[in-house]
Protein backbone atom coordinates (compact mmCIF):
# COMPACT_ATOMS: atom_id res chain seq x y z
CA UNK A 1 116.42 -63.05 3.38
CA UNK A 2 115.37 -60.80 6.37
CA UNK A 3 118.33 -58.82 7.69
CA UNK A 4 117.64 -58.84 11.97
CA UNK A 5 120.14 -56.22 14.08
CA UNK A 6 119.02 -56.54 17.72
CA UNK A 7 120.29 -53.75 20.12
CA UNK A 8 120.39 -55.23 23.56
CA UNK A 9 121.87 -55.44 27.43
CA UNK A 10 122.39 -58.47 30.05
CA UNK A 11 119.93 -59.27 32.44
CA UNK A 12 117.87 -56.64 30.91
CA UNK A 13 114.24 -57.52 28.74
CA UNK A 14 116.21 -57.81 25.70
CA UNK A 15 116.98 -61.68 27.37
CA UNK A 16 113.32 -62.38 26.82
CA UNK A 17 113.77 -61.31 22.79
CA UNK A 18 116.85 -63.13 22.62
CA UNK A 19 115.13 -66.29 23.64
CA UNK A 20 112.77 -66.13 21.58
CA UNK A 21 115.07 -65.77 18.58
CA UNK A 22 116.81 -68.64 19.84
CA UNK A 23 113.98 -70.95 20.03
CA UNK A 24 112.97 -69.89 16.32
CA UNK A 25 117.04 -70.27 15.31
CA UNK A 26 117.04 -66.70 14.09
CA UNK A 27 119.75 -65.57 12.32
CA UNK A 28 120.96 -61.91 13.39
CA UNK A 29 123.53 -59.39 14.31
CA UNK A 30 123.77 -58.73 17.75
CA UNK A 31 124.49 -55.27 19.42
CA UNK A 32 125.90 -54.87 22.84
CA UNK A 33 125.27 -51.87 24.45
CA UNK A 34 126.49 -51.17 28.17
CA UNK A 35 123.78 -49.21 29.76
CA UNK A 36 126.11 -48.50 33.09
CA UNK A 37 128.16 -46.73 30.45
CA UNK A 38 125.34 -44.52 28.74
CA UNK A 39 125.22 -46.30 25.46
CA UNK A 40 121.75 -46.06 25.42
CA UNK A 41 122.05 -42.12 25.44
CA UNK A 42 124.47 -41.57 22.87
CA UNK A 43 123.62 -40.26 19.26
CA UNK A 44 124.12 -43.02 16.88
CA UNK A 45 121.68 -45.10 19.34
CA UNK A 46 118.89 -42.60 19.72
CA UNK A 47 119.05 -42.55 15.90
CA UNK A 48 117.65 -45.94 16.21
CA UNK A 49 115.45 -45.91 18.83
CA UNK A 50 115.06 -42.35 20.05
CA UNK A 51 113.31 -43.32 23.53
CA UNK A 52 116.64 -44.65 24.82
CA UNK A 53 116.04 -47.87 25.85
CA UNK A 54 116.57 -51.42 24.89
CA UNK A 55 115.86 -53.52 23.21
CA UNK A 56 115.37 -52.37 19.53
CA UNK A 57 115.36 -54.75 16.79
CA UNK A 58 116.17 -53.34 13.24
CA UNK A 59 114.46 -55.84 10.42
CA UNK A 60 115.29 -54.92 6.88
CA UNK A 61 116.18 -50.98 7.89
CA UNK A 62 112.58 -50.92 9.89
CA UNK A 63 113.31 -50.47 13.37
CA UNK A 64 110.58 -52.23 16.10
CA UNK A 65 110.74 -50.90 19.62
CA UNK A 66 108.95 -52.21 22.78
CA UNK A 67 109.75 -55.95 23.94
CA UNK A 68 106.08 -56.52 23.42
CA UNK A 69 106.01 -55.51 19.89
CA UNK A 70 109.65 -57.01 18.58
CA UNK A 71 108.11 -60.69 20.44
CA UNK A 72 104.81 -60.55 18.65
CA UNK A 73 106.60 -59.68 15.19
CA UNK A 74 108.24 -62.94 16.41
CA UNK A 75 105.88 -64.95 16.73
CA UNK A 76 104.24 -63.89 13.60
CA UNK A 77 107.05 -64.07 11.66
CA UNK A 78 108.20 -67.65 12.26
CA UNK A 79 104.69 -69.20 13.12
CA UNK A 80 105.82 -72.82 12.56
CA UNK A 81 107.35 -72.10 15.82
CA UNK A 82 103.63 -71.70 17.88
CA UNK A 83 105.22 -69.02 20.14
CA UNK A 84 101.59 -67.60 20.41
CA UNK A 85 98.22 -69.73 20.47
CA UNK A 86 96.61 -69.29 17.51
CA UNK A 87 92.95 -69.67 18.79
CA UNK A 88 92.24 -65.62 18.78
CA UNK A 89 91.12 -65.49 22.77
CA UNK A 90 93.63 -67.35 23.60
CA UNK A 91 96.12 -65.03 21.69
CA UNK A 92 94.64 -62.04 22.97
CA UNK A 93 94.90 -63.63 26.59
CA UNK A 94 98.25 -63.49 25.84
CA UNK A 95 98.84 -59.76 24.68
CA UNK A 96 96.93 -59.10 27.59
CA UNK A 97 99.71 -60.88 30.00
CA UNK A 98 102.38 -59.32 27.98
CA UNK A 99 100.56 -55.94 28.54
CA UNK A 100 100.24 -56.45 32.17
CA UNK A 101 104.28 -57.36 32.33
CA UNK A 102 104.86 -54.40 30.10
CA UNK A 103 102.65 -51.58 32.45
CA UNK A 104 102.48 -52.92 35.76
CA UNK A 105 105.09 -55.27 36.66
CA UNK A 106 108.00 -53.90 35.11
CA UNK A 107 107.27 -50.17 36.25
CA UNK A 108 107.50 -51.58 39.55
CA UNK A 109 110.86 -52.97 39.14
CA UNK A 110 111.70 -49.78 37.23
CA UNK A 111 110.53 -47.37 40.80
CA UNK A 112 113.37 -50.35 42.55
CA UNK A 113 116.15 -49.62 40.69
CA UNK A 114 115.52 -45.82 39.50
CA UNK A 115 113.25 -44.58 42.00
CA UNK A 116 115.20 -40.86 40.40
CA UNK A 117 112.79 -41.37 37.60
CA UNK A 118 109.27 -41.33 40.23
CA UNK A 119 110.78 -38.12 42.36
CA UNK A 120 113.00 -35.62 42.38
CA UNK A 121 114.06 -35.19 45.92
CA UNK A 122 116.27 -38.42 47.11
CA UNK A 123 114.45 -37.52 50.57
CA UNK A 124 111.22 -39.48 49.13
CA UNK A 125 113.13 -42.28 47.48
CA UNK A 126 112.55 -44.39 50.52
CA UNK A 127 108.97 -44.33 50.56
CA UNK A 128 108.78 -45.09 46.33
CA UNK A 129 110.92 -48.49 46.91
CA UNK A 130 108.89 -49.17 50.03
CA UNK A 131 105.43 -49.07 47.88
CA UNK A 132 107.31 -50.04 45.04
CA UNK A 133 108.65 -53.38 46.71
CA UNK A 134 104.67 -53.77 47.76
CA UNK A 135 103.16 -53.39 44.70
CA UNK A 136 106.47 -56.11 43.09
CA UNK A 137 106.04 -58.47 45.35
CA UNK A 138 101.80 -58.84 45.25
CA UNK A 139 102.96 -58.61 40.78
CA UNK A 140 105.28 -62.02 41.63
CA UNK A 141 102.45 -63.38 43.47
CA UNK A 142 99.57 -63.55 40.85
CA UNK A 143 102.38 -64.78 38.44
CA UNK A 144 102.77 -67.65 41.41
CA UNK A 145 98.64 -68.10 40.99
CA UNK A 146 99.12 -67.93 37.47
CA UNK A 147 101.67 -70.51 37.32
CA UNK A 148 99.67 -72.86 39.67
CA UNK A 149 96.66 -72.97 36.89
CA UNK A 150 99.21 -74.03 34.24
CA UNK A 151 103.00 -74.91 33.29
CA UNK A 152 102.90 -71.91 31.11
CA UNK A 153 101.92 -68.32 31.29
CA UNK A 154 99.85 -68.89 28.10
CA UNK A 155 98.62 -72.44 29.62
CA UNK A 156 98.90 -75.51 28.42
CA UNK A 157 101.74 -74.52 25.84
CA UNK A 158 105.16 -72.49 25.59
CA UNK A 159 104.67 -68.86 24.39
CA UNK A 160 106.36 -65.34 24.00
CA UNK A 161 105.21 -65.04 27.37
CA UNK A 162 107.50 -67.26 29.24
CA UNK A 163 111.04 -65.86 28.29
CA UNK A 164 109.56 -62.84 29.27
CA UNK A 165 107.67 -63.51 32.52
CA UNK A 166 111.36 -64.83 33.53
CA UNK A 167 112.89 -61.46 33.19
CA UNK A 168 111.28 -60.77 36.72
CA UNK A 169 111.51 -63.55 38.16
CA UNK A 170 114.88 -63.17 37.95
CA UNK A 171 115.04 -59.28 38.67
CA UNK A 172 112.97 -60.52 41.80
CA UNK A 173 116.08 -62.47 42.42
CA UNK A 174 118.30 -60.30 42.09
CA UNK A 175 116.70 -57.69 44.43
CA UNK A 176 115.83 -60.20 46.81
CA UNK A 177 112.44 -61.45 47.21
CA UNK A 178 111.63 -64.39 48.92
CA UNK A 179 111.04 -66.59 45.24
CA UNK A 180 111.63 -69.44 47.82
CA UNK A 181 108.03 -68.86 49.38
CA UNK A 182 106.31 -69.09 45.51
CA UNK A 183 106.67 -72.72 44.28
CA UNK A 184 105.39 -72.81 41.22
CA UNK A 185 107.59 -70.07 40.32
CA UNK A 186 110.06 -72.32 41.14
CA UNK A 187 108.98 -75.09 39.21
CA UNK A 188 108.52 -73.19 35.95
CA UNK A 189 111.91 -71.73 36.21
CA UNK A 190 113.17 -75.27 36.30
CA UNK A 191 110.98 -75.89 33.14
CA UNK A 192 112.77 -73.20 31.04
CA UNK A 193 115.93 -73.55 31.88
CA UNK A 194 115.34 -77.62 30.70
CA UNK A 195 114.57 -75.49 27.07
CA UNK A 196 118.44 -75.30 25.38
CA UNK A 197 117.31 -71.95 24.00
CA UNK A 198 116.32 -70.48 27.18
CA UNK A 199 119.55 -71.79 28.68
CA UNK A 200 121.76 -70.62 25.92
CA UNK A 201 121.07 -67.12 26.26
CA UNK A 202 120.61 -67.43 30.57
CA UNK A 203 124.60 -68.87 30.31
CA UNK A 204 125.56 -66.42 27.84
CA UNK A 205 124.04 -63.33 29.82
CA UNK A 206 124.96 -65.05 33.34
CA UNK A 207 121.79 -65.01 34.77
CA UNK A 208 121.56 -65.03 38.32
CA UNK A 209 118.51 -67.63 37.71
CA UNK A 210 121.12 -70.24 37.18
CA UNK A 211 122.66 -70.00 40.63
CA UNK A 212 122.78 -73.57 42.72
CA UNK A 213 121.11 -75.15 39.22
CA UNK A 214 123.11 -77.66 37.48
């Protein structure tokens, strides 16, 4: 039997592997860390994944980094599941919106939070959130158009794509943005929190996503 040890945080991307886990009924050993605390930075953690950042899933000793890679292995390892189409443009489709969430929408939410990481001199950090929230808020728009095509990110069925894609929207939440003004946003939010995996982990990790929703 496969031995899974995820490393991961609330509210971070991790949520997106845990969901998927969830929806394949995984069985694994879960590992905290508390990034406000430096957890990521200490030794015994950068022995497993040296870049420092969550999440990191350990399978059989191996260690998978990236939430792109750890939701593909996934997917590929319980395939009974469907968690990615298995028509091969459709699949690569969905790399390809994985790829986008991975290099362009999260390292806008990243300039948000840590705009340290862009610039040195907090004189400038201003003006990197001010393009930053730009460049975020036109990313949560073509996930809006993407949604309207579709129920799904992947469309017509439930993929990897999903539990991650709601990582941001609920970031976008939580710093803010008007989700109110993107409706099918809206709408597909409602659709995974009716999935008992995706709700499992939202209530567990106390997702701001399930404010004012029974």
């Amino acid at each position: 039997m496969t031995e899974l040890t995820l490393y991961w945080s609330p509210g971070s991307c991790s949520q997106a592997v845990r969901v998927a886990l969830a929806e394949c009924e995984a069985q694994y050993e879960a590992r905290r860390l508390f990034l406000n605390e430096g957890d990521q930075s200490k030794p015994e953690y950068l022995a497993i994944n040296p870049r420092g950042r969550v999440p990191a899933l350990q399978v059989d000793g191996a260690v998978i980094t990236e939430v792109l890679a750890i939701l593909v292995f996934i997917a590929r390892r319980w395939p009974e599941r469907v968690l990615l189409p298995r028509e091969p443009i459709a699949e690569a489709q969905s790399l390809a919106t994985m790829a986008w969430l991975s290099n362009t929408v999260h390292p806008g939410f990243a300039r948000l939070f840590r705009p340290e990481r862009v610039v040195s001199d907090p004189a400038v950090y201003p003006a990197v959130r001010d393009n930053a929230r730009t460049l975020t808020w036109s990313n949560l728009q073509e996930i809006e158009r993407a949604l309207q095509h579709a129920p799904w990110m992947a469309g017509a069925a439930y993929s990897v794509c999903d539990p991650y894609t709601l990582v941001f929207l609920a970031w976008g939440k939580r710093l803010e943005f008007p989700l109110d003004e993107l409706p099918a946003c809206q709408d597909f939010i409602t659709r995974m929190l009716d999935r008992p995996a995706v709700r499992k982990v939202l209530e567990e990790e106390n997702s701001i996503l399930l404010e004012n929703r029974s």
